[in-house]
Protein backbone atom coordinates (compact mmCIF):
# COMPACT_ATOMS: atom_id res chain seq x y z
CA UNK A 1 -211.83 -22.30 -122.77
CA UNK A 2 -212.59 -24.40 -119.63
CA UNK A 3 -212.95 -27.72 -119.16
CA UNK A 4 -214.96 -30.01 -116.72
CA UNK A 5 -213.69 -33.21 -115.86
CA UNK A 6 -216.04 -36.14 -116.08
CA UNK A 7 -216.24 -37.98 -112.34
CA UNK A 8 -217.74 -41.10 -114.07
CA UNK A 9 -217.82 -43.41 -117.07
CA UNK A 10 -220.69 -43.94 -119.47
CA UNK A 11 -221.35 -47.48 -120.11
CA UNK A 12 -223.19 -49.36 -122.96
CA UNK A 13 -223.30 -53.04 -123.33
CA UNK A 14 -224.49 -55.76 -126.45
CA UNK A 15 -224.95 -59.28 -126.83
CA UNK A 16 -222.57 -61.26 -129.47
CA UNK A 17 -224.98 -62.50 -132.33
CA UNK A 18 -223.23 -65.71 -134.32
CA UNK A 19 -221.99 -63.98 -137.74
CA UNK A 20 -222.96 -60.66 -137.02
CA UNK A 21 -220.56 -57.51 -135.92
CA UNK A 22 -221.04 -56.78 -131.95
CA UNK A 23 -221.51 -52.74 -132.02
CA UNK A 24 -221.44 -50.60 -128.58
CA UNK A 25 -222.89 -47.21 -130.41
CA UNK A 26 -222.17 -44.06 -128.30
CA UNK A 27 -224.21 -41.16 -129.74
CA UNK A 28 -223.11 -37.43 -128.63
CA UNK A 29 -226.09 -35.43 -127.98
CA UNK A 30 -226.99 -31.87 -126.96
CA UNK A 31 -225.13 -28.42 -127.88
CA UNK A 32 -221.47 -29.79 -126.08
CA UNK A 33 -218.50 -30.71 -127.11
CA UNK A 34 -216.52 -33.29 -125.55
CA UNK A 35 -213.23 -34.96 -125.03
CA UNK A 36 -213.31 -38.34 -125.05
CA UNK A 37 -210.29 -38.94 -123.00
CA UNK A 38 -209.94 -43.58 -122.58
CA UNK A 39 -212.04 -45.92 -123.74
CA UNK A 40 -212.86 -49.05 -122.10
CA UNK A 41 -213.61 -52.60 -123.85
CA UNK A 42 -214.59 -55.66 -121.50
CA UNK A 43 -215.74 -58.92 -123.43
CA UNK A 44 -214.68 -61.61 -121.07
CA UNK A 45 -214.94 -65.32 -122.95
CA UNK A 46 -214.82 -63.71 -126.36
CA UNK A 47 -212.28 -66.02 -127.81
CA UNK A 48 -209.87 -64.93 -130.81
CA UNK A 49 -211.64 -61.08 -131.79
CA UNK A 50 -211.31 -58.40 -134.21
CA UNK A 51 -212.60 -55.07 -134.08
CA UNK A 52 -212.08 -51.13 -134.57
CA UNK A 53 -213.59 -48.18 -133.04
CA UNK A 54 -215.03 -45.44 -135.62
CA UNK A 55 -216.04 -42.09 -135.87
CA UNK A 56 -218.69 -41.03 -137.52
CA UNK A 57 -217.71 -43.80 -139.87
CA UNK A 58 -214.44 -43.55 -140.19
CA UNK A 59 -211.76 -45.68 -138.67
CA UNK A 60 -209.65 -44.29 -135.58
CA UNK A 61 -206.64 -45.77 -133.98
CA UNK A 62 -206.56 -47.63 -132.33
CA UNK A 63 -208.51 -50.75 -132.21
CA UNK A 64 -208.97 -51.23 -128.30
CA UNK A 65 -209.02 -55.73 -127.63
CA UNK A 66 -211.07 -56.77 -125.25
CA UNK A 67 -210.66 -56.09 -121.39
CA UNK A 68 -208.69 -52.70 -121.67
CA UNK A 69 -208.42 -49.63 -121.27
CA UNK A 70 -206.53 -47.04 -123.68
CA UNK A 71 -205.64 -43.63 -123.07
CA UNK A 72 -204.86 -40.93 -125.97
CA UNK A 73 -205.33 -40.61 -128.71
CA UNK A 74 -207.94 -38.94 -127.05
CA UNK A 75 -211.63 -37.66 -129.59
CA UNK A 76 -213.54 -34.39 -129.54
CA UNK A 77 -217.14 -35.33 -129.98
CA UNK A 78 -220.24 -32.53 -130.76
CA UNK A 79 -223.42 -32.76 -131.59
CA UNK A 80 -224.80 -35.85 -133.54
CA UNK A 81 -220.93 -37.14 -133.73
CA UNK A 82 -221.42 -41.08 -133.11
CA UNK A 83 -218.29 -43.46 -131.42
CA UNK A 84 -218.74 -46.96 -132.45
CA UNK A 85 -216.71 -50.36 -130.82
CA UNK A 86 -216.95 -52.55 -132.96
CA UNK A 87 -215.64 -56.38 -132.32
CA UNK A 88 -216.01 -59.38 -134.83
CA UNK A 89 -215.81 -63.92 -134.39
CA UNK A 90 -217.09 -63.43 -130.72
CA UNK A 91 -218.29 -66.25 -128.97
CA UNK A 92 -222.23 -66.23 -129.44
CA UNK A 93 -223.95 -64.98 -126.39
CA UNK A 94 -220.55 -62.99 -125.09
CA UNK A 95 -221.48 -59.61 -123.50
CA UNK A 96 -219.49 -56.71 -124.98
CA UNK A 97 -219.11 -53.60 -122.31
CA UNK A 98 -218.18 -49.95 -123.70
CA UNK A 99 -216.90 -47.12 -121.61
CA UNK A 100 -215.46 -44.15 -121.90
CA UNK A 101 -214.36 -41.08 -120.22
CA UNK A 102 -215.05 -37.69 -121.12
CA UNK A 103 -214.33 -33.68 -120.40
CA UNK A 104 -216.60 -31.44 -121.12
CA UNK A 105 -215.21 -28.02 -123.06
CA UNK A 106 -217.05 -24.69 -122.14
CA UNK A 107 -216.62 -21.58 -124.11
């Protein structure tokens, strides 16, 4: 197995809608997989938040707050696999920012 080191992150932003979810949707595509190694969260102003990140659905640990970064657990991702940050009571108008790093695993 060898793996390729990502040199930069991939970034996806969304707008906070009043009583509505804010959702940065990262969507794996192509025949890879991947390693997501940290994922970053900015949402300066937000006030008090809530949120979780999910896989394919499913809940992962753990919820990354607002202007971080977190390192393992880290998240293979393959085809069609879908990473969603999800944050909840943000300030109308606040801009959510996803990142996240990734290695890519080579057979």
């Amino acid at each position: 197995m060898v793996i390729r080191q990502s040199r930069a992150p991939v970034t996806l932003s969304a707008v906070a809608v009043t009583g509505q979810p804010t959702r940065v949707i990262f969507r794996s595509r192509g025949p890879h997989v991947y390693e997501v190694t940290q994922i970053g969260v900015t949402m300066p102003g937000a006030g008090s938040v809530t949120g979780q990140c999910y896989f394919n659905g499913s809940p992962v640990s753990p919820f990354f707050p607002p202007d971080t970064i977190a390192g393992p657990p880290s998240q293979l991702v393959g085809p069609g696999d879908e990473l969603v940050l999800e944050v909840n009571g943000a300030t109308a108008g606040t801009v959510l920012t996803g990142a996240f790093y990734y290695n890519q695993i080579i057979d």
